[in-house]
C-alpha atoms as a PDB file:
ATOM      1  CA  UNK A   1      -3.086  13.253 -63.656  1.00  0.00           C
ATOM      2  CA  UNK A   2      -4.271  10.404 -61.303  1.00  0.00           C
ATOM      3  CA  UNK A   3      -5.078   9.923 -58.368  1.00  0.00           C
ATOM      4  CA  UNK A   4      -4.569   6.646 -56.016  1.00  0.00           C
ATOM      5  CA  UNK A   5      -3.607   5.198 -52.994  1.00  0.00           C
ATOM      6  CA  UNK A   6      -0.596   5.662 -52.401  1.00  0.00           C
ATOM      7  CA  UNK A   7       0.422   1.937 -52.201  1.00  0.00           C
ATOM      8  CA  UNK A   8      -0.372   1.884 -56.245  1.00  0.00           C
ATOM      9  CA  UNK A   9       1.376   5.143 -56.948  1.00  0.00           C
ATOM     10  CA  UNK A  10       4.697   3.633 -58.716  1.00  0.00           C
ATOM     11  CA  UNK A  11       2.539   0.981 -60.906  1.00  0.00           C
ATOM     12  CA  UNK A  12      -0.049   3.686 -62.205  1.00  0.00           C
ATOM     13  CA  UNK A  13       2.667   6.264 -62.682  1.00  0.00           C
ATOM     14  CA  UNK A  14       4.672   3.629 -64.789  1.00  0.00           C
ATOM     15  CA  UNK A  15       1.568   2.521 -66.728  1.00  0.00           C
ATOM     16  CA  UNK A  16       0.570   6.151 -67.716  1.00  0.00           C
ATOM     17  CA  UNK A  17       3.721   7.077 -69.123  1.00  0.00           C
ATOM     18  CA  UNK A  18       4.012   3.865 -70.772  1.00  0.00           C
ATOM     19  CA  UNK A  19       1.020   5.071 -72.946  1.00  0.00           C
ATOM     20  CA  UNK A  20      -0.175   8.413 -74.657  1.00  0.00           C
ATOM     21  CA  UNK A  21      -2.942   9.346 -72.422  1.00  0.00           C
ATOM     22  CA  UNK A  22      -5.816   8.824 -74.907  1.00  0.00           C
ATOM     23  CA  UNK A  23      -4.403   5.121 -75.004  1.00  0.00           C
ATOM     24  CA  UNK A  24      -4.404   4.532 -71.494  1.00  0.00           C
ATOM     25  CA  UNK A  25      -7.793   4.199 -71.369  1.00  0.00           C
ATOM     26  CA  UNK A  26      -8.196   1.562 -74.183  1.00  0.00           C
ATOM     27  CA  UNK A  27      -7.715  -2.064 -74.753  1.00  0.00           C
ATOM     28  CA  UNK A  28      -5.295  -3.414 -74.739  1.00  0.00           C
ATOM     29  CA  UNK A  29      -3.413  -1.036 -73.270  1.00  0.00           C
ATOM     30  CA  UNK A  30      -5.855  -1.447 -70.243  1.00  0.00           C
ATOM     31  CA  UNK A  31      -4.832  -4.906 -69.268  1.00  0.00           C
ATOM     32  CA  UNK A  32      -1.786  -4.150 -68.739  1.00  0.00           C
ATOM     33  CA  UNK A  33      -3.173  -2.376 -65.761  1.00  0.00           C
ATOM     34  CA  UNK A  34      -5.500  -4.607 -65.223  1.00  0.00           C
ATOM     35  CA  UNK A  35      -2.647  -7.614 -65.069  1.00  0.00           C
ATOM     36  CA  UNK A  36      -0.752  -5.117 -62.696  1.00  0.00           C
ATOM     37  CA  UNK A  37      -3.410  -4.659 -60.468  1.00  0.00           C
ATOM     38  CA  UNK A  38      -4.707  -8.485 -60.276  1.00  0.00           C
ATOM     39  CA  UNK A  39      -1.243  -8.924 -58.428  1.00  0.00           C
ATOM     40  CA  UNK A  40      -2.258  -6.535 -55.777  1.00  0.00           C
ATOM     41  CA  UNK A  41      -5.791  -8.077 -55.424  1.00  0.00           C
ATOM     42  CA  UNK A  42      -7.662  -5.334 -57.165  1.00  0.00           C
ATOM     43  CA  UNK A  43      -9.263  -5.322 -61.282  1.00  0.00           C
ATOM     44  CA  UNK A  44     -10.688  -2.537 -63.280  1.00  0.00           C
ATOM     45  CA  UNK A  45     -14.291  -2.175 -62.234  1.00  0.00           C
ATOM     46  CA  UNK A  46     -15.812   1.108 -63.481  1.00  0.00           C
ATOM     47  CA  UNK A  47     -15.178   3.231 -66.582  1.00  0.00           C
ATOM     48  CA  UNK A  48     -16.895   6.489 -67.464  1.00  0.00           C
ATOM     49  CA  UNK A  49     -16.888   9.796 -68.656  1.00  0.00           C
ATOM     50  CA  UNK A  50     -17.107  13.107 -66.638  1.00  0.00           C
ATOM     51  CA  UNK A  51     -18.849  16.604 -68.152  1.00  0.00           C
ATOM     52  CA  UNK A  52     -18.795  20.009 -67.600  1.00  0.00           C
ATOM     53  CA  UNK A  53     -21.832  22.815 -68.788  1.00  0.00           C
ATOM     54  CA  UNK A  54     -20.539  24.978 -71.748  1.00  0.00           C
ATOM     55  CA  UNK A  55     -22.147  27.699 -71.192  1.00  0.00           C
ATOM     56  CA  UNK A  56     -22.710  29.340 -74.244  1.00  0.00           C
ATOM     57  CA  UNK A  57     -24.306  25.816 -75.076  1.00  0.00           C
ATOM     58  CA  UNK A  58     -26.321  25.823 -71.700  1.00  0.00           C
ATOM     59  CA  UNK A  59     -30.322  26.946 -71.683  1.00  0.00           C
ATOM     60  CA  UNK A  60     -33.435  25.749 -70.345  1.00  0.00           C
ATOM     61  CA  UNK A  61     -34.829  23.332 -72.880  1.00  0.00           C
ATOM     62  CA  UNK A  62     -38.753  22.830 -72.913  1.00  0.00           C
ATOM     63  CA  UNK A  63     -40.709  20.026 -71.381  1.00  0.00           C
ATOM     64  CA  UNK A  64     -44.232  19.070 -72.352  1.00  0.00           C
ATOM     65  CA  UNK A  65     -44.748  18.136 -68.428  1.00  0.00           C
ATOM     66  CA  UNK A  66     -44.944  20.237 -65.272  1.00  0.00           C
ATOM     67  CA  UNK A  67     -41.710  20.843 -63.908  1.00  0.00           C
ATOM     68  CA  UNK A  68     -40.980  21.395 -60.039  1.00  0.00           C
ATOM     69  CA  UNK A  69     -38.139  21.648 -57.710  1.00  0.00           C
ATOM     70  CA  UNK A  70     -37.612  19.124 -54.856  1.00  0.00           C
ATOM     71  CA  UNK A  71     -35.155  19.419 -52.022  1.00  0.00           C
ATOM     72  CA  UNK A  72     -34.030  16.485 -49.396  1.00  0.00           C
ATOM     73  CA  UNK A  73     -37.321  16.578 -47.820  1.00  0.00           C
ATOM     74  CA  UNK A  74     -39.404  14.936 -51.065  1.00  0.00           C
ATOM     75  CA  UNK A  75     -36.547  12.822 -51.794  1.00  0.00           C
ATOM     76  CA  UNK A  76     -37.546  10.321 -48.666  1.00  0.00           C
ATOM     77  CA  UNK A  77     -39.906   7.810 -50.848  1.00  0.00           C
ATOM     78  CA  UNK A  78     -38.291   8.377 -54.550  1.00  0.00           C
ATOM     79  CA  UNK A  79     -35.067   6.056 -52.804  1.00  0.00           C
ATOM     80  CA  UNK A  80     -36.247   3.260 -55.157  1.00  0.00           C
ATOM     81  CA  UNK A  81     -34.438   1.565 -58.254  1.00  0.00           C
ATOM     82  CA  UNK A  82     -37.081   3.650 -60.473  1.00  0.00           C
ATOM     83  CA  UNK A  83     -34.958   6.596 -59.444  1.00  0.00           C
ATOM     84  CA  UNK A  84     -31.903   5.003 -58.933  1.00  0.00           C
ATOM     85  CA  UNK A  85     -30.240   7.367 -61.480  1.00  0.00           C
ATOM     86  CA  UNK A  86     -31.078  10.462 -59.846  1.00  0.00           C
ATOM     87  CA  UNK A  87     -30.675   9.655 -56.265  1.00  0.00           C
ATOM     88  CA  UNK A  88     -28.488   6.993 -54.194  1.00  0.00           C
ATOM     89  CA  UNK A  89     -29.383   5.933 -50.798  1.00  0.00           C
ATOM     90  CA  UNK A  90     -25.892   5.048 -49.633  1.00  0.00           C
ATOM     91  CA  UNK A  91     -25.050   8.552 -49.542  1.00  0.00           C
ATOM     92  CA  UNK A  92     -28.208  10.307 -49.170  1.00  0.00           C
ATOM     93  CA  UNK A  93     -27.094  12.879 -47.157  1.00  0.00           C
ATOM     94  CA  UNK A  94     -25.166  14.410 -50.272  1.00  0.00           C
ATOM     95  CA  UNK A  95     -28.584  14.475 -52.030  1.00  0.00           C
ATOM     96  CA  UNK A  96     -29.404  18.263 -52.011  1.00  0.00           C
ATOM     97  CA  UNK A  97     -31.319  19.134 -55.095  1.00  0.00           C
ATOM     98  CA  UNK A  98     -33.806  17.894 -57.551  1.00  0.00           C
ATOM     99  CA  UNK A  99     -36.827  18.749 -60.356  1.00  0.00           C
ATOM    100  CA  UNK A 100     -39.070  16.689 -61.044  1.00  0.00           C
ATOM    101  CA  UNK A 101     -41.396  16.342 -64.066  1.00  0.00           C
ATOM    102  CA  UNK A 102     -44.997  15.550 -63.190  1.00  0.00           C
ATOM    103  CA  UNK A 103     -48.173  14.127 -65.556  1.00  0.00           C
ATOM    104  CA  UNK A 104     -51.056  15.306 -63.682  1.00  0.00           C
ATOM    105  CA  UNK A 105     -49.831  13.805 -59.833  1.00  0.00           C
ATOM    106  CA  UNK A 106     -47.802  11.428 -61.319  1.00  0.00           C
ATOM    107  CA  UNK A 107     -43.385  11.595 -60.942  1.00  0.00           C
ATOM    108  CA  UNK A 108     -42.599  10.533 -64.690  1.00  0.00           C
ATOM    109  CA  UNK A 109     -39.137  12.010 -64.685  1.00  0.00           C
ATOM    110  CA  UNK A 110     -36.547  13.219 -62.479  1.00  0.00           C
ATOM    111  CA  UNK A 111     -33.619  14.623 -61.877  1.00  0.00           C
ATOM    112  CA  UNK A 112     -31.117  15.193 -58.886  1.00  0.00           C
ATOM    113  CA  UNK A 113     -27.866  16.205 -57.901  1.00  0.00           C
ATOM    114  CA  UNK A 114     -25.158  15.441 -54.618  1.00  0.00           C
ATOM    115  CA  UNK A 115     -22.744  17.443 -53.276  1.00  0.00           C
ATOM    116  CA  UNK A 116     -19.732  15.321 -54.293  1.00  0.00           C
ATOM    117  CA  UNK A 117     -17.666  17.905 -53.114  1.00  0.00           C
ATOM    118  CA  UNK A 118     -18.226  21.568 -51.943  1.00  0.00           C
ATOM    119  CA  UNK A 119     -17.922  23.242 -54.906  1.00  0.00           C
ATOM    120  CA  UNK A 120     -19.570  20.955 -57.628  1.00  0.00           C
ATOM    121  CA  UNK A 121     -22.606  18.850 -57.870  1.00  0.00           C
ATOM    122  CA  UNK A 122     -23.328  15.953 -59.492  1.00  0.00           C
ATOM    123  CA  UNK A 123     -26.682  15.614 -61.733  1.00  0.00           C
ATOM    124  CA  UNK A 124     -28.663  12.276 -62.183  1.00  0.00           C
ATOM    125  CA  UNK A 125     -31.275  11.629 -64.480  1.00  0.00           C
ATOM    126  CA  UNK A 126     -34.483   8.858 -64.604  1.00  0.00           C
ATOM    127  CA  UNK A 127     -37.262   8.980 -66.869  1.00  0.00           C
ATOM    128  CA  UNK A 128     -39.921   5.875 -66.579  1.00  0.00           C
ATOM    129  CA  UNK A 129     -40.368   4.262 -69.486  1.00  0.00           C
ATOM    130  CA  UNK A 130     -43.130   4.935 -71.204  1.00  0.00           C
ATOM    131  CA  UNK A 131     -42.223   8.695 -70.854  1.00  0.00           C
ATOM    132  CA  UNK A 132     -38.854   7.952 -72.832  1.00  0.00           C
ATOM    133  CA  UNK A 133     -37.623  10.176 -76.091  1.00  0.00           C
ATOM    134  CA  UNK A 134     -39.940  12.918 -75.377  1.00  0.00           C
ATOM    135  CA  UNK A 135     -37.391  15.463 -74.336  1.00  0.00           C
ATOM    136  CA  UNK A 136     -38.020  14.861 -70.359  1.00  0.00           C
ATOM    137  CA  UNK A 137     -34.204  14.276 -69.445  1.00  0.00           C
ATOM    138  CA  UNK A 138     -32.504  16.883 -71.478  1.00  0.00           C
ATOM    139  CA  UNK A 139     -34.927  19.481 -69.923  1.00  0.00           C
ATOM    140  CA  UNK A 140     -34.805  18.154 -66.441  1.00  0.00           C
ATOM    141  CA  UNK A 141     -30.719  18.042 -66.830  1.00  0.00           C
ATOM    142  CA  UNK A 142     -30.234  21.513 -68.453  1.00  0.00           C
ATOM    143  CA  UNK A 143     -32.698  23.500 -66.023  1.00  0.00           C
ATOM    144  CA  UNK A 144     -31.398  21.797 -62.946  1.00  0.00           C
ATOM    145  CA  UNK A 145     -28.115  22.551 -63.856  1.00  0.00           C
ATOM    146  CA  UNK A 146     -29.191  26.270 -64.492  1.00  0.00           C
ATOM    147  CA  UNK A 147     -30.349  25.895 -60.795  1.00  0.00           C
ATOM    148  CA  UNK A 148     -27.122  24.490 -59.483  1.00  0.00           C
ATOM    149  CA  UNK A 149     -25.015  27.372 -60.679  1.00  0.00           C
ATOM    150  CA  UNK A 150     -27.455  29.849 -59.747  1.00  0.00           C
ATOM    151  CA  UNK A 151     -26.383  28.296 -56.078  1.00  0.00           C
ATOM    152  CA  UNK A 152     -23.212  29.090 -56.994  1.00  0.00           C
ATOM    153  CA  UNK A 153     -21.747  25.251 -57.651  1.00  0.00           C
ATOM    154  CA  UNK A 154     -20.849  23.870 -60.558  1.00  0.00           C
ATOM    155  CA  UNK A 155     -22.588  21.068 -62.096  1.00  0.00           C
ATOM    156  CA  UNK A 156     -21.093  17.860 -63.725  1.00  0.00           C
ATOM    157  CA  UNK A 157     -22.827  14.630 -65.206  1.00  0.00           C
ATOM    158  CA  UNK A 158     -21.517  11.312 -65.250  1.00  0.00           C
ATOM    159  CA  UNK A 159     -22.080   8.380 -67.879  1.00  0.00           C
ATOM    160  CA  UNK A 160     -20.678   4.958 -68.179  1.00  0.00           C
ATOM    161  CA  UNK A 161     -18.721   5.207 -71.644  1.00  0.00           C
ATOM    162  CA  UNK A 162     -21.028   2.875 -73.140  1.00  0.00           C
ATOM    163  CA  UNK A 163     -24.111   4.718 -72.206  1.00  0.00           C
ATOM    164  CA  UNK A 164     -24.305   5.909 -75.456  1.00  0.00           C
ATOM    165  CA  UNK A 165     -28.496   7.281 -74.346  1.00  0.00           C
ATOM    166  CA  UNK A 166     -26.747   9.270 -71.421  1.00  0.00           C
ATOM    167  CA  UNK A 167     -23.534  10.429 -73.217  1.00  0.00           C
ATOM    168  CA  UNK A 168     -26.631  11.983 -75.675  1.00  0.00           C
ATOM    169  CA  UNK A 169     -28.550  13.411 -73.126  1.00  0.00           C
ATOM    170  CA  UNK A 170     -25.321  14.678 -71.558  1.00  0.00           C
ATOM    171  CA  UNK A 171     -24.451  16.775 -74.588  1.00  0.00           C
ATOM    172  CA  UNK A 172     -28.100  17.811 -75.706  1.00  0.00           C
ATOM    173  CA  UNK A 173     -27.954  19.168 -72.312  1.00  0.00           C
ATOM    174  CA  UNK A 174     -25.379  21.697 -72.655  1.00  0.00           C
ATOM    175  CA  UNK A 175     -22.549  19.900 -71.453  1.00  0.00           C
ATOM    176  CA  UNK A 176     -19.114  18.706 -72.973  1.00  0.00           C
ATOM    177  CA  UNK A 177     -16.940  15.779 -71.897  1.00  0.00           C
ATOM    178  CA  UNK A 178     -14.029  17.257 -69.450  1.00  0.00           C
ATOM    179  CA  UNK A 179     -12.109  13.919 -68.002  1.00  0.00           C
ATOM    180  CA  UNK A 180     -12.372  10.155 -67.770  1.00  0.00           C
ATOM    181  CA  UNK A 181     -12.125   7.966 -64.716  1.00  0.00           C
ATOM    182  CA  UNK A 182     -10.993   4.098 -63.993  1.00  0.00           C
ATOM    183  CA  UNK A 183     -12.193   2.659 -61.032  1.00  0.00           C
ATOM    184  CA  UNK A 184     -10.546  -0.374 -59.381  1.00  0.00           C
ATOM    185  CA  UNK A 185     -12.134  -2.656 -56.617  1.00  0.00           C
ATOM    186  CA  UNK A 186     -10.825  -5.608 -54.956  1.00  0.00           C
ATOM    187  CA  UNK A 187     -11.169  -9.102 -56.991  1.00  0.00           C
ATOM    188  CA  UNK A 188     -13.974 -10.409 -54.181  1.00  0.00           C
ATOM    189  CA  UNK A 189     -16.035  -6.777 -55.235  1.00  0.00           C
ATOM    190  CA  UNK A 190     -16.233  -7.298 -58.779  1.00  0.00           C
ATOM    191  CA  UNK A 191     -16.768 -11.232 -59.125  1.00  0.00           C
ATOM    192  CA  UNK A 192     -19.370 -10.098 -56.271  1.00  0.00           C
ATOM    193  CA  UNK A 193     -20.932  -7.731 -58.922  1.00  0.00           C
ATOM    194  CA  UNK A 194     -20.734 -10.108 -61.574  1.00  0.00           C
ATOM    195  CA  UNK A 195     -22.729 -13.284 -59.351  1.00  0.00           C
ATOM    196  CA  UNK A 196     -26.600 -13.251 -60.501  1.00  0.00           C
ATOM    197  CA  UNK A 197     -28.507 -13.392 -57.815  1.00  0.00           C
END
């Protein structure tokens, strides 16, 4: 399945069954959509992998740090690039949900989730850096996902494929990979992305 605009709907529909769909989403099958899409003005920008809870794999894993749930109201000063992860201010009205793990006062990890669409929510993880490989994001991820369901939505998690720390923390978590997703953006977008500054 994809989904586009409908203006690419013949050119994806051609490359996909040109390929197996586990090769679609590989070099070098990928530049031939890449090449297709160049001619329209648009180039493969994002790649990454979608999961869903399994929940006979799903539990509350233990943090050595005080947990605590947040809601839009605490999320006001945490829209920073330390938490960049776990919340995004462009869309910070879909923020709706988060737990944070404390050291005494202090936010040392934290997770989040939006309301990408009605029924499912997406989580976000950060953990500052000298708070790393403790167990702070698989615990924040599994119990806030145990909250989101208890809400009656279903959670999902979302890692660049070659986040290989996130893909981890995804599946420590509970959850299992469920679908991929290409993004394209016009050629001005990504050479925009790809200028330092």
């Amino acid at each position: 399945m994809a989904s586009v605009e409908e203006k690419y709907r013949d050119m994806v529909s051609d490359y996909i069954n040109r390929f197996p769909p586990e090769r679609c989403f590989e070099t070098p099958n990928l530049h031939v959509l890449n090449d297709a899409l160049q001619k329209e003005g648009q180039r493969i920008c994002f790649m990454a992998e979608y999961f869903l809870p399994d929940l006979g794999a799903l539990k509350p894993l233990d943090c050595p740090y005080e947990l605590r749930i947040m809601s839009q109201p605490d999320f006001g000063p945490l829209y920073t690039d330390q938490w960049g992860n776990a919340l995004c201010e462009k869309r910070k009205e879909l923020d709706v949900l988060g737990l944070g793990a404390y050291d005494g006062g202090e936010l040392v990890g934290f997770a989040a989730c939006s309301a990408d669409c009605e029924d499912m929510w997406q989580i976000g993880i950060d953990v500052l850096p000298g708070y790393r490989r403790q167990g702070i994001a698989s615990a924040l991820t599994s119990r806030l996902a145990l909250e989101i369901l208890e809400r009656g939505k279903v959670p999902f998690y979302c890692a660049a494929w070659s986040n290989i720390k996130s893909v981890r923390n995804a599946v420590k978590s509970g959850f299992r990979p469920a679908w991929v997703e290409i993004t394209a953006k016009s050629v001005e977008q990504v050479e925009k992305m790809n200028t330092k500054g």
